[in-house]
PDB file of N, CA and C in Angstrom:
ATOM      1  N   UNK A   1      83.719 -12.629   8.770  1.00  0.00           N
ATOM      2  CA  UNK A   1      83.137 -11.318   8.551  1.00  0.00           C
ATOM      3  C   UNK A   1      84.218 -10.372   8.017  1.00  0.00           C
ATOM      4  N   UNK A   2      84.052  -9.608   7.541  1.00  0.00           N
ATOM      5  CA  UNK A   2      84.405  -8.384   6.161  1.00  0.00           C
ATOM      6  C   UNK A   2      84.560  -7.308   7.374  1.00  0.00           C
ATOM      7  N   UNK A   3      86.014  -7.042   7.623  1.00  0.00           N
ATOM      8  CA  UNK A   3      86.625  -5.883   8.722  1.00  0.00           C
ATOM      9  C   UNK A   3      86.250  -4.526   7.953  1.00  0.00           C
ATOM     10  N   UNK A   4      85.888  -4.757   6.413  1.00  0.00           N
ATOM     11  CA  UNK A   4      85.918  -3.710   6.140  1.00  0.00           C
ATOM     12  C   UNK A   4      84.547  -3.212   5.930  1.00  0.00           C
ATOM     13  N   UNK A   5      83.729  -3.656   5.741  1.00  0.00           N
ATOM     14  CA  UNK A   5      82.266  -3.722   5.751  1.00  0.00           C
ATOM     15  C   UNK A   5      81.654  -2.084   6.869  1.00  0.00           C
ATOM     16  N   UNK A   6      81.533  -1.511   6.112  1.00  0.00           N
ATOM     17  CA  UNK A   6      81.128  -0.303   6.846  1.00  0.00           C
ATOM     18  C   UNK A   6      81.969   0.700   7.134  1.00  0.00           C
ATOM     19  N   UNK A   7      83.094   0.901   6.524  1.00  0.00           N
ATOM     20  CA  UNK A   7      84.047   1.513   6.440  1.00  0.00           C
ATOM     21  C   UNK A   7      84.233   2.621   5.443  1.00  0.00           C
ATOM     22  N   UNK A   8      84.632   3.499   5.136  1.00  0.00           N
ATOM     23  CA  UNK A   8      84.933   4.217   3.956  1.00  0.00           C
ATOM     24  C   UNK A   8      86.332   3.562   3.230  1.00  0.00           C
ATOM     25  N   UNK A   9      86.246   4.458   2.172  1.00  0.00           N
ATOM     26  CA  UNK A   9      87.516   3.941   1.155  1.00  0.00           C
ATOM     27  C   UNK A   9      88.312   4.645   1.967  1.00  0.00           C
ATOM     28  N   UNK A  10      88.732   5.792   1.843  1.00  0.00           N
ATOM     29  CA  UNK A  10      89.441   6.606   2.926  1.00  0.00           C
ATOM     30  C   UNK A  10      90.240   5.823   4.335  1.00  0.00           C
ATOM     31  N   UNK A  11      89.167   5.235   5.065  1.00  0.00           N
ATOM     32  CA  UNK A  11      89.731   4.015   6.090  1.00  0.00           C
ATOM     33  C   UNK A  11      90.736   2.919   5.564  1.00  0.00           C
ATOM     34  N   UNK A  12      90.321   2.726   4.486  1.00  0.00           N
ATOM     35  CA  UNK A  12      91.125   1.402   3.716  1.00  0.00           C
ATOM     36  C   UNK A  12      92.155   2.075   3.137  1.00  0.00           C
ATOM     37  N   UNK A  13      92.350   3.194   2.451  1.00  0.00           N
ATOM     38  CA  UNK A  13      93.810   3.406   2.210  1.00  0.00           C
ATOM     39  C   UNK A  13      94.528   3.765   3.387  1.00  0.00           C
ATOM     40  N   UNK A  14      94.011   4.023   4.215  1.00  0.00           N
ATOM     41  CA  UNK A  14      95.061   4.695   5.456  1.00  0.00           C
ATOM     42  C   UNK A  14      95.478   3.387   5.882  1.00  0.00           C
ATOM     43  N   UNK A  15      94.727   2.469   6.275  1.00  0.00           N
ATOM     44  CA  UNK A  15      95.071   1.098   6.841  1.00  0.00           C
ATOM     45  C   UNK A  15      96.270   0.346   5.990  1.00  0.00           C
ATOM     46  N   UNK A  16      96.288   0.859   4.774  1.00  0.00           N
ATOM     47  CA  UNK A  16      96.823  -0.164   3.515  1.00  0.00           C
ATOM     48  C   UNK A  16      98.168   0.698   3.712  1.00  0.00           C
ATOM     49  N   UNK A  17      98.187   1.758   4.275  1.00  0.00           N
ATOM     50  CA  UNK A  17      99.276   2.653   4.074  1.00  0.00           C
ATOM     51  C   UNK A  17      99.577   3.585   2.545  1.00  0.00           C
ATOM     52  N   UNK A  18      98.745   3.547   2.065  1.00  0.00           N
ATOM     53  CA  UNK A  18      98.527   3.713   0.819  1.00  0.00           C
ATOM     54  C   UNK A  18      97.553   5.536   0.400  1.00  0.00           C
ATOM     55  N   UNK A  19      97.135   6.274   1.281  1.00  0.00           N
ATOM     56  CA  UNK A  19      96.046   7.197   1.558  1.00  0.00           C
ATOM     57  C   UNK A  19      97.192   8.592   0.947  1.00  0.00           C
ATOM     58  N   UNK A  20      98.723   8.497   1.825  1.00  0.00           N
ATOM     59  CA  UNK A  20      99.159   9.700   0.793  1.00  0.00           C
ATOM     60  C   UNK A  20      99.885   9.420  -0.913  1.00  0.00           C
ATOM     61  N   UNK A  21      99.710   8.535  -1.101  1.00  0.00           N
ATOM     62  CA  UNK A  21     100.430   7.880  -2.452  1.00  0.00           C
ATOM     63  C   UNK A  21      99.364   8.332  -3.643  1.00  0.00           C
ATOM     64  N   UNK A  22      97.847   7.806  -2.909  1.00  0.00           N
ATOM     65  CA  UNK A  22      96.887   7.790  -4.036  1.00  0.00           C
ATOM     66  C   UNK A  22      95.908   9.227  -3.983  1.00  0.00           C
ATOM     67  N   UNK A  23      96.646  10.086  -3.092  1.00  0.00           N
ATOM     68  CA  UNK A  23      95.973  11.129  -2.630  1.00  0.00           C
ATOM     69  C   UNK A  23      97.193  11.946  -3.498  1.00  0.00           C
ATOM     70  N   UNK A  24      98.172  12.258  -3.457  1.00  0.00           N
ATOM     71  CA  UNK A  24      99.292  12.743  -4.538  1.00  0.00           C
ATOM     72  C   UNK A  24      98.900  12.392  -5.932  1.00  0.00           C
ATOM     73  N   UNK A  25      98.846  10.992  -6.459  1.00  0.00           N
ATOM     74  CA  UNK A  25      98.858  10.769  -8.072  1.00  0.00           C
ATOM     75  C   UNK A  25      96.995  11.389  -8.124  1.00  0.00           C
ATOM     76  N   UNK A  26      96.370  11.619  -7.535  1.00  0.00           N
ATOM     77  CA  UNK A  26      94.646  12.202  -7.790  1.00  0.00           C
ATOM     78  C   UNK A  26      94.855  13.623  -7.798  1.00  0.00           C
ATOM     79  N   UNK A  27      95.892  14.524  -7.118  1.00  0.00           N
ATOM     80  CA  UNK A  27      95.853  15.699  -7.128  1.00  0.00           C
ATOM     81  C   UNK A  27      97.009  16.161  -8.988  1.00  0.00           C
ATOM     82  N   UNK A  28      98.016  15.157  -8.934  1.00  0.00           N
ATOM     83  CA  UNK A  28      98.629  15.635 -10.281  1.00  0.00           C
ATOM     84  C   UNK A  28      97.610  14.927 -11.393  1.00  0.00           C
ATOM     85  N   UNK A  29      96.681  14.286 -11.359  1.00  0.00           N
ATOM     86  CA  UNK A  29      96.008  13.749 -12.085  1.00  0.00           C
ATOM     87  C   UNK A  29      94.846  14.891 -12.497  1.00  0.00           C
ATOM     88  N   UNK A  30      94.865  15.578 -11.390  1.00  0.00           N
ATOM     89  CA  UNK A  30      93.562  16.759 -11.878  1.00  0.00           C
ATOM     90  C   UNK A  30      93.472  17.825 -12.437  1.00  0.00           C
ATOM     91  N   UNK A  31      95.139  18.478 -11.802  1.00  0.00           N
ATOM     92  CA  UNK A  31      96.014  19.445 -12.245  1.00  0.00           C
ATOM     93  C   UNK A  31      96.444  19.516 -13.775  1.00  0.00           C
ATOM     94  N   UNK A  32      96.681  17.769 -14.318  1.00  0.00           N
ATOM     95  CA  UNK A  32      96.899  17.746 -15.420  1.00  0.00           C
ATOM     96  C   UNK A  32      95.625  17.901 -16.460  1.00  0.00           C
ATOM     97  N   UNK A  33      94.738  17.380 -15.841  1.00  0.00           N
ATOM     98  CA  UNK A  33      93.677  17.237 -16.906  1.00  0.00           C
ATOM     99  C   UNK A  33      92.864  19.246 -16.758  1.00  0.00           C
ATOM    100  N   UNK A  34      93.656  19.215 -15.674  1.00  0.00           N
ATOM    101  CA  UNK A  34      92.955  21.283 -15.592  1.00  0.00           C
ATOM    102  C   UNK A  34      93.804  21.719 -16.563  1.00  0.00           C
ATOM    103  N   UNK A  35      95.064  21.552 -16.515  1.00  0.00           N
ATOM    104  CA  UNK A  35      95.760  22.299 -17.727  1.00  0.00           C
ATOM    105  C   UNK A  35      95.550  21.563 -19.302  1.00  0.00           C
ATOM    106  N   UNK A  36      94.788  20.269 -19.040  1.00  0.00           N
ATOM    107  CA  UNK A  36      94.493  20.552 -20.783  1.00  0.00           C
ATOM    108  C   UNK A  36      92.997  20.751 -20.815  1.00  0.00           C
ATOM    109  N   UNK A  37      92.328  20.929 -20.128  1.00  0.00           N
ATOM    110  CA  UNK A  37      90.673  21.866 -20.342  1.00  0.00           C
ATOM    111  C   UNK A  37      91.426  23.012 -20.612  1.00  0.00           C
ATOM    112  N   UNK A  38      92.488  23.813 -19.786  1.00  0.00           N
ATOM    113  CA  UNK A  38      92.907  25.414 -20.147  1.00  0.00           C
ATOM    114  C   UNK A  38      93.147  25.240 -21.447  1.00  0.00           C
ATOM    115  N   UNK A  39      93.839  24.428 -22.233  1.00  0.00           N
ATOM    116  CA  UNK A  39      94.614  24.513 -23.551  1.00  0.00           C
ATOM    117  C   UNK A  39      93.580  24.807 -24.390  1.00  0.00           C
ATOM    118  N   UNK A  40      93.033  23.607 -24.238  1.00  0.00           N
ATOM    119  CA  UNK A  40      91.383  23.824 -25.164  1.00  0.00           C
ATOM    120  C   UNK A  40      90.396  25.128 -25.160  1.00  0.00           C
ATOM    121  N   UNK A  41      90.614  25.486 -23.741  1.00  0.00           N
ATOM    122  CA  UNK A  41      89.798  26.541 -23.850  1.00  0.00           C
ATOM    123  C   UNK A  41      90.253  27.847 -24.035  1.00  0.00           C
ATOM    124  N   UNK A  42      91.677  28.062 -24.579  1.00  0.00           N
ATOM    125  CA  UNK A  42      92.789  28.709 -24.801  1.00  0.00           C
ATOM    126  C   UNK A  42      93.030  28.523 -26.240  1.00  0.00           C
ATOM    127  N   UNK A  43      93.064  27.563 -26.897  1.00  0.00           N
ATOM    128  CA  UNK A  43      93.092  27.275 -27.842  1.00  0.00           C
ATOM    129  C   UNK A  43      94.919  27.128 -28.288  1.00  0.00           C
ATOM    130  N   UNK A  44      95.381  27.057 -27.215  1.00  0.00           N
ATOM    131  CA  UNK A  44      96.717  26.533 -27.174  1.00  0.00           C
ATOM    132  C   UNK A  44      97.426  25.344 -27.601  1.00  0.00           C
ATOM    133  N   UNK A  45      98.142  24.944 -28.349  1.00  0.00           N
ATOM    134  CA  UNK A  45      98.508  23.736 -29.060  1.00  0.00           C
ATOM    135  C   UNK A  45      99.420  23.216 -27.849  1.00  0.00           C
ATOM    136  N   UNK A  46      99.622  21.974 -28.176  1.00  0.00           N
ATOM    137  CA  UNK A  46     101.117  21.523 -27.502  1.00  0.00           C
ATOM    138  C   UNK A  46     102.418  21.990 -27.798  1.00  0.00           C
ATOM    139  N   UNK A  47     102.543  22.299 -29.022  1.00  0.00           N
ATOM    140  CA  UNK A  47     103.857  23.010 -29.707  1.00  0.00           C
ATOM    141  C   UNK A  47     103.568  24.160 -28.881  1.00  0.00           C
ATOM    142  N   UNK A  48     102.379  25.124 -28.788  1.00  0.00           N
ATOM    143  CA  UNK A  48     102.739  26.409 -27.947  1.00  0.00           C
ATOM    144  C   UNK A  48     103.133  26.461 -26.954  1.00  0.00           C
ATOM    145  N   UNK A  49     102.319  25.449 -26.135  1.00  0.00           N
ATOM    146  CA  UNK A  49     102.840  25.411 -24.875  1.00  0.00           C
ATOM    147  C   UNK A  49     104.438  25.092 -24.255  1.00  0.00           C
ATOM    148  N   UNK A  50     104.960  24.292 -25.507  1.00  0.00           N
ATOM    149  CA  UNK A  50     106.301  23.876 -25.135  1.00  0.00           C
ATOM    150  C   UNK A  50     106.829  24.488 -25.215  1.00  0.00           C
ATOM    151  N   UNK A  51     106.774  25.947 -26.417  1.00  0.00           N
ATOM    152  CA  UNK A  51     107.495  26.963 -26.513  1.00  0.00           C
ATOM    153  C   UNK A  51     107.191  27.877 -25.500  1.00  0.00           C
ATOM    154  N   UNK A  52     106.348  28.257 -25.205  1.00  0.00           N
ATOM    155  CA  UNK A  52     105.792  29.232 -23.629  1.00  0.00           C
ATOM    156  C   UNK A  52     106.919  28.728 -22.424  1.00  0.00           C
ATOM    157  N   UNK A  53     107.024  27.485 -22.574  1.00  0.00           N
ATOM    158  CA  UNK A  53     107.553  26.690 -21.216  1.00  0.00           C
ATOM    159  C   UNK A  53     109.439  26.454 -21.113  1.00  0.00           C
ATOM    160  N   UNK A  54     109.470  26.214 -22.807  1.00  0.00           N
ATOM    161  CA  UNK A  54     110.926  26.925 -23.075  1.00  0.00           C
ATOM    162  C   UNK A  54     111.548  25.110 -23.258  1.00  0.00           C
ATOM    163  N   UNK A  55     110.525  24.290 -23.582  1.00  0.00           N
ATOM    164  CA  UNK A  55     110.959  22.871 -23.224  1.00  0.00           C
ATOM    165  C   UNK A  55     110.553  22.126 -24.707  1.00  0.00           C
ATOM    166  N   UNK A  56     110.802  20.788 -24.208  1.00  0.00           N
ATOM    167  CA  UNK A  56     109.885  20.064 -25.645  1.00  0.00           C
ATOM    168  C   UNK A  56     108.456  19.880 -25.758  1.00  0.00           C
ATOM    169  N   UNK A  57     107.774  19.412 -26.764  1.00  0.00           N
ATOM    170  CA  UNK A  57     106.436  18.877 -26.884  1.00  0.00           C
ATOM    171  C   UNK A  57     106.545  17.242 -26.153  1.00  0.00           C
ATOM    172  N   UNK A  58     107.337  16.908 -26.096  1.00  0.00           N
ATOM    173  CA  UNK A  58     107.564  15.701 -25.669  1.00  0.00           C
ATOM    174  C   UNK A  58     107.281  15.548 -24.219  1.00  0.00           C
ATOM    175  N   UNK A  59     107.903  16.773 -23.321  1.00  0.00           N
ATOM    176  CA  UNK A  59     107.973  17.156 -21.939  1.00  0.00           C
ATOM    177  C   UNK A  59     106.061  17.139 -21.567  1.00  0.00           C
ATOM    178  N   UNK A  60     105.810  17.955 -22.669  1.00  0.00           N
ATOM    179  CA  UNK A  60     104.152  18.717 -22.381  1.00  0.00           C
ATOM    180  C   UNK A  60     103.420  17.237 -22.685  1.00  0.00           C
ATOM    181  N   UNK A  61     103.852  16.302 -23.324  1.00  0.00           N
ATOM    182  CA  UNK A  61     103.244  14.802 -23.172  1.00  0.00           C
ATOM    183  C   UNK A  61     103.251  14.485 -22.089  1.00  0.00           C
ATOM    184  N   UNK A  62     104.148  14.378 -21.208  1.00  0.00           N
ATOM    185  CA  UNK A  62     104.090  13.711 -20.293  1.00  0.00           C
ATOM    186  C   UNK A  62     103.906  14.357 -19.412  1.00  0.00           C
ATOM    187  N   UNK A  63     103.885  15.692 -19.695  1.00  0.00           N
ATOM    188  CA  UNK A  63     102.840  16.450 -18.223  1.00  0.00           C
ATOM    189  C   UNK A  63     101.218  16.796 -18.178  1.00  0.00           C
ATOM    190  N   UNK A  64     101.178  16.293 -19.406  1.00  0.00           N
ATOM    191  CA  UNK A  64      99.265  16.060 -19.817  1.00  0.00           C
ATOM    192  C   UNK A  64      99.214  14.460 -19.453  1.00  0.00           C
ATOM    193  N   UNK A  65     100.268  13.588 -19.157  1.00  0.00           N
ATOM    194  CA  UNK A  65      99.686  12.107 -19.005  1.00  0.00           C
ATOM    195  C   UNK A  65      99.764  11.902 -17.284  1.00  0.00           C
ATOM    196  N   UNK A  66      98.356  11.523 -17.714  1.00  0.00           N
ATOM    197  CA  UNK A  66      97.232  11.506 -16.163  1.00  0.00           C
ATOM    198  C   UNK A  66      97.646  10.487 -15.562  1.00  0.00           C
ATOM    199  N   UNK A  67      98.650   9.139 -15.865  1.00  0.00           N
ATOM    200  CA  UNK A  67      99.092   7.958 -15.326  1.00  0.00           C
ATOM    201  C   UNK A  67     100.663   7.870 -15.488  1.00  0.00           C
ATOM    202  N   UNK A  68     101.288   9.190 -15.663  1.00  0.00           N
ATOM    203  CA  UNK A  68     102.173   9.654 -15.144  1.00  0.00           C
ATOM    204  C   UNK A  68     103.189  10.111 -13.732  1.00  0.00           C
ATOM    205  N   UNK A  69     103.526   8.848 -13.137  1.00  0.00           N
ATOM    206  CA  UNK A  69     103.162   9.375 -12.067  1.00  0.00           C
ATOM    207  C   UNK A  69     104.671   9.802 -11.295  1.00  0.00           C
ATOM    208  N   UNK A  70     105.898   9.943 -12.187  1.00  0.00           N
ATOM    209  CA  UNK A  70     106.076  10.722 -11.672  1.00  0.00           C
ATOM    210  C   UNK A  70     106.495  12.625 -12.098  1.00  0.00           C
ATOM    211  N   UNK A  71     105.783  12.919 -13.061  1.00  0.00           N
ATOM    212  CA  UNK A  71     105.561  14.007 -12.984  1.00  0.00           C
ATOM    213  C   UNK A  71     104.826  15.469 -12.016  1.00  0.00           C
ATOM    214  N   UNK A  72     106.205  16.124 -11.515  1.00  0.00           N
ATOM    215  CA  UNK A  72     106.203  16.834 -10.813  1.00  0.00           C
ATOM    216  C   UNK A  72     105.117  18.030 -10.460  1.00  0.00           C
ATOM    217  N   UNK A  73     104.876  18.312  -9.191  1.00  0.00           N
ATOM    218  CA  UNK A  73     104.332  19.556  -9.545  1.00  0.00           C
ATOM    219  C   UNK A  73     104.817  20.631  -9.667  1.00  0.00           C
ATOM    220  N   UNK A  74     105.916  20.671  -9.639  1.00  0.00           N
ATOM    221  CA  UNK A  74     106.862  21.933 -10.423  1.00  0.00           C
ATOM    222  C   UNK A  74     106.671  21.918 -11.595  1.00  0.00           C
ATOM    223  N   UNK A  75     107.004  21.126 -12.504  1.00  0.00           N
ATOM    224  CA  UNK A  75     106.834  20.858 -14.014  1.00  0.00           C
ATOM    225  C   UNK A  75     104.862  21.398 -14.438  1.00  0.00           C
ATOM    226  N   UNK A  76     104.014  20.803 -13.620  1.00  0.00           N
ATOM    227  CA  UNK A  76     102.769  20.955 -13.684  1.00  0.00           C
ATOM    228  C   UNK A  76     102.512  22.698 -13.518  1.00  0.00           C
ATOM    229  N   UNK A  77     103.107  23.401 -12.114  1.00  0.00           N
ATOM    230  CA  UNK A  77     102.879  24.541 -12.187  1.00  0.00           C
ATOM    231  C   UNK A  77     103.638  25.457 -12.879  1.00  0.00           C
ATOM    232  N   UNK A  78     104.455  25.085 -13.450  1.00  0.00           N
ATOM    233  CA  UNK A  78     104.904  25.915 -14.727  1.00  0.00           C
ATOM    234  C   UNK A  78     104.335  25.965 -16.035  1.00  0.00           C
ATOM    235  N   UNK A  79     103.774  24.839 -15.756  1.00  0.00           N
ATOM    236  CA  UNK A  79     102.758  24.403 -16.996  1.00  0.00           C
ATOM    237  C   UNK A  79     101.564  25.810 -16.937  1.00  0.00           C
ATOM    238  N   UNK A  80     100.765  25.334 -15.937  1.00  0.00           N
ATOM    239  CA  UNK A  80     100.005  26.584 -15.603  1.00  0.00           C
ATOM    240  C   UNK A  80     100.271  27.809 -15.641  1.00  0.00           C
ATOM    241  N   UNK A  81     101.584  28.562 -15.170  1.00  0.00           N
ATOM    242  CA  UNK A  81     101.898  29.504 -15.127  1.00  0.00           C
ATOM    243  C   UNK A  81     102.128  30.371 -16.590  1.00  0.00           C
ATOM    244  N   UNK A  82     102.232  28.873 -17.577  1.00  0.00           N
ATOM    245  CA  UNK A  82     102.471  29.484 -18.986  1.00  0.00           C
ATOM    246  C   UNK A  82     101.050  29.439 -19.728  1.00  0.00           C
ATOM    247  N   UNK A  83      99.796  29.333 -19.051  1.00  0.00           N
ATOM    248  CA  UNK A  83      98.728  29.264 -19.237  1.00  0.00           C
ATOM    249  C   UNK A  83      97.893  30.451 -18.487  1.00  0.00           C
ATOM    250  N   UNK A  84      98.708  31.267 -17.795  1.00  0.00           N
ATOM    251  CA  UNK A  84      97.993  32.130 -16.807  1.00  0.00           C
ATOM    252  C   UNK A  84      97.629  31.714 -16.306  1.00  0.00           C
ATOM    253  N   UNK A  85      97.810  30.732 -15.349  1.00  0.00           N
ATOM    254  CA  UNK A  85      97.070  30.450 -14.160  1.00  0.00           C
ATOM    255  C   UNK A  85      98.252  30.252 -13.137  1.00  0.00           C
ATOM    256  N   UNK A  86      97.148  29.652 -11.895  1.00  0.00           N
ATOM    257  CA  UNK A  86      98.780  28.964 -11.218  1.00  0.00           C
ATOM    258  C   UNK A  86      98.216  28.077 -10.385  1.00  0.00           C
ATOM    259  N   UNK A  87      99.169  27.112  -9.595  1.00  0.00           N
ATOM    260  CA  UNK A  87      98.628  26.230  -8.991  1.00  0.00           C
ATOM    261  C   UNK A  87      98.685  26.307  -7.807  1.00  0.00           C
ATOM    262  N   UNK A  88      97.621  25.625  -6.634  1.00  0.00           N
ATOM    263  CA  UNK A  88      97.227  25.963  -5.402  1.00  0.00           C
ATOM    264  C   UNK A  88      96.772  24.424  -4.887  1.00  0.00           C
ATOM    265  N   UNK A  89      97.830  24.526  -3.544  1.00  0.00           N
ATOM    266  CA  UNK A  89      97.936  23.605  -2.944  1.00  0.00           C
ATOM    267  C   UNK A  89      97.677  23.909  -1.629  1.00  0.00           C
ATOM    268  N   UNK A  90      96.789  23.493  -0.553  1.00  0.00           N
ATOM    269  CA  UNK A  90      96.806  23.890   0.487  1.00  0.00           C
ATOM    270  C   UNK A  90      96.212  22.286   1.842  1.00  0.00           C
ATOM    271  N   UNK A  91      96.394  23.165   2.691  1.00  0.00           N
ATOM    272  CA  UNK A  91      96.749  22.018   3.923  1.00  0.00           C
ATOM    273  C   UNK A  91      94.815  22.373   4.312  1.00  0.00           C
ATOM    274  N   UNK A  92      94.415  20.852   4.898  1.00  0.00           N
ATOM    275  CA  UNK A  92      92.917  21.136   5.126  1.00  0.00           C
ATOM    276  C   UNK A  92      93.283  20.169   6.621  1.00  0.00           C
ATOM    277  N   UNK A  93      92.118  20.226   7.346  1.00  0.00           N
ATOM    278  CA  UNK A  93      92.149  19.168   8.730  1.00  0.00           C
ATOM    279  C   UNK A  93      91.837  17.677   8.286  1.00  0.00           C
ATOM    280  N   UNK A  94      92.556  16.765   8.513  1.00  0.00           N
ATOM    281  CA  UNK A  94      92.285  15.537   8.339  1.00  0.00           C
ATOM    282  C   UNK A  94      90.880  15.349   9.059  1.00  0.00           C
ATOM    283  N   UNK A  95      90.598  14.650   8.768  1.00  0.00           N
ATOM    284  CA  UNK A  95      88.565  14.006   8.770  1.00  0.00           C
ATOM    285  C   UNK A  95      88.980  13.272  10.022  1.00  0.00           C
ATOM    286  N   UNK A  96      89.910  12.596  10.724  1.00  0.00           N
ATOM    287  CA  UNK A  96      89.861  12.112  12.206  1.00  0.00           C
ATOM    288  C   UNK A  96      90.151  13.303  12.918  1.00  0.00           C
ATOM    289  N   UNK A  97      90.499  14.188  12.595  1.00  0.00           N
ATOM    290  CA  UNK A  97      90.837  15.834  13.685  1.00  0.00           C
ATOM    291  C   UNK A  97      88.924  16.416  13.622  1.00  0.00           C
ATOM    292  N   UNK A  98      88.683  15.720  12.650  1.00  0.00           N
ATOM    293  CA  UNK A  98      87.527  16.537  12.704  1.00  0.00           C
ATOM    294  C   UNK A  98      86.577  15.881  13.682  1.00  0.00           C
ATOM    295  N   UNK A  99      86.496  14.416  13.631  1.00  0.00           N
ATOM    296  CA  UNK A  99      85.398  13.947  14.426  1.00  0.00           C
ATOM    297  C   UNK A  99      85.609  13.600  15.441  1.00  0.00           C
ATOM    298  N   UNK A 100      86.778  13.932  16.222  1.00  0.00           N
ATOM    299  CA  UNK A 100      87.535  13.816  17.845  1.00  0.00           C
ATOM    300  C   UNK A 100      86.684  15.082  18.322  1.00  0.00           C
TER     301      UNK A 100
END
């Protein structure tokens, strides 16, 4: 029988040890793809942005690449910040605090 069978995904990365690894690369993964919906909807090039940011176009590649993983969120919220926005990170109750 299948231990995992009735379980959430959530259960299986925590078990795998794996829950803050893939919970980090999903949050810079979203962040990135938010700052290129902003570009677009900004109408911001990559050349602008690199110049806003004071860096290369090369840099702004690899902070738009979603399988990037280790691009920072420093690098990411500067990204934003040269987009007017900014980035927001906050602490929530883990889902076993909740159902104790």
């Amino acid at each position: 029988m299948n231990k995992h069978i009735g379980s959430d995904f959530d259960d299986f990365l925590s078990e795998q040890g794996l829950a803050e690894e893939v919970s980090a690369a999903a949050l810079k993964r979203v962040i990135a793809w938010q700052i290129a919906e902003t570009m677009k909807a900004q109408s911001v090039t990559k050349k602008a942005l690199a110049e806003r940011m004071h860096t290369s176009r090369t840099a702004i590649d690899r902070a738009l690449d979603q399988d990037d993983a280790g691009m920072t969120l420093a690098t990411l919220a500067s990204a934003a910040r040269a987009l007017g926005q900014r980035v927001e990170v906050r602490l929530v109750p883990d889902r076993e605090e909740i159902r104790a």
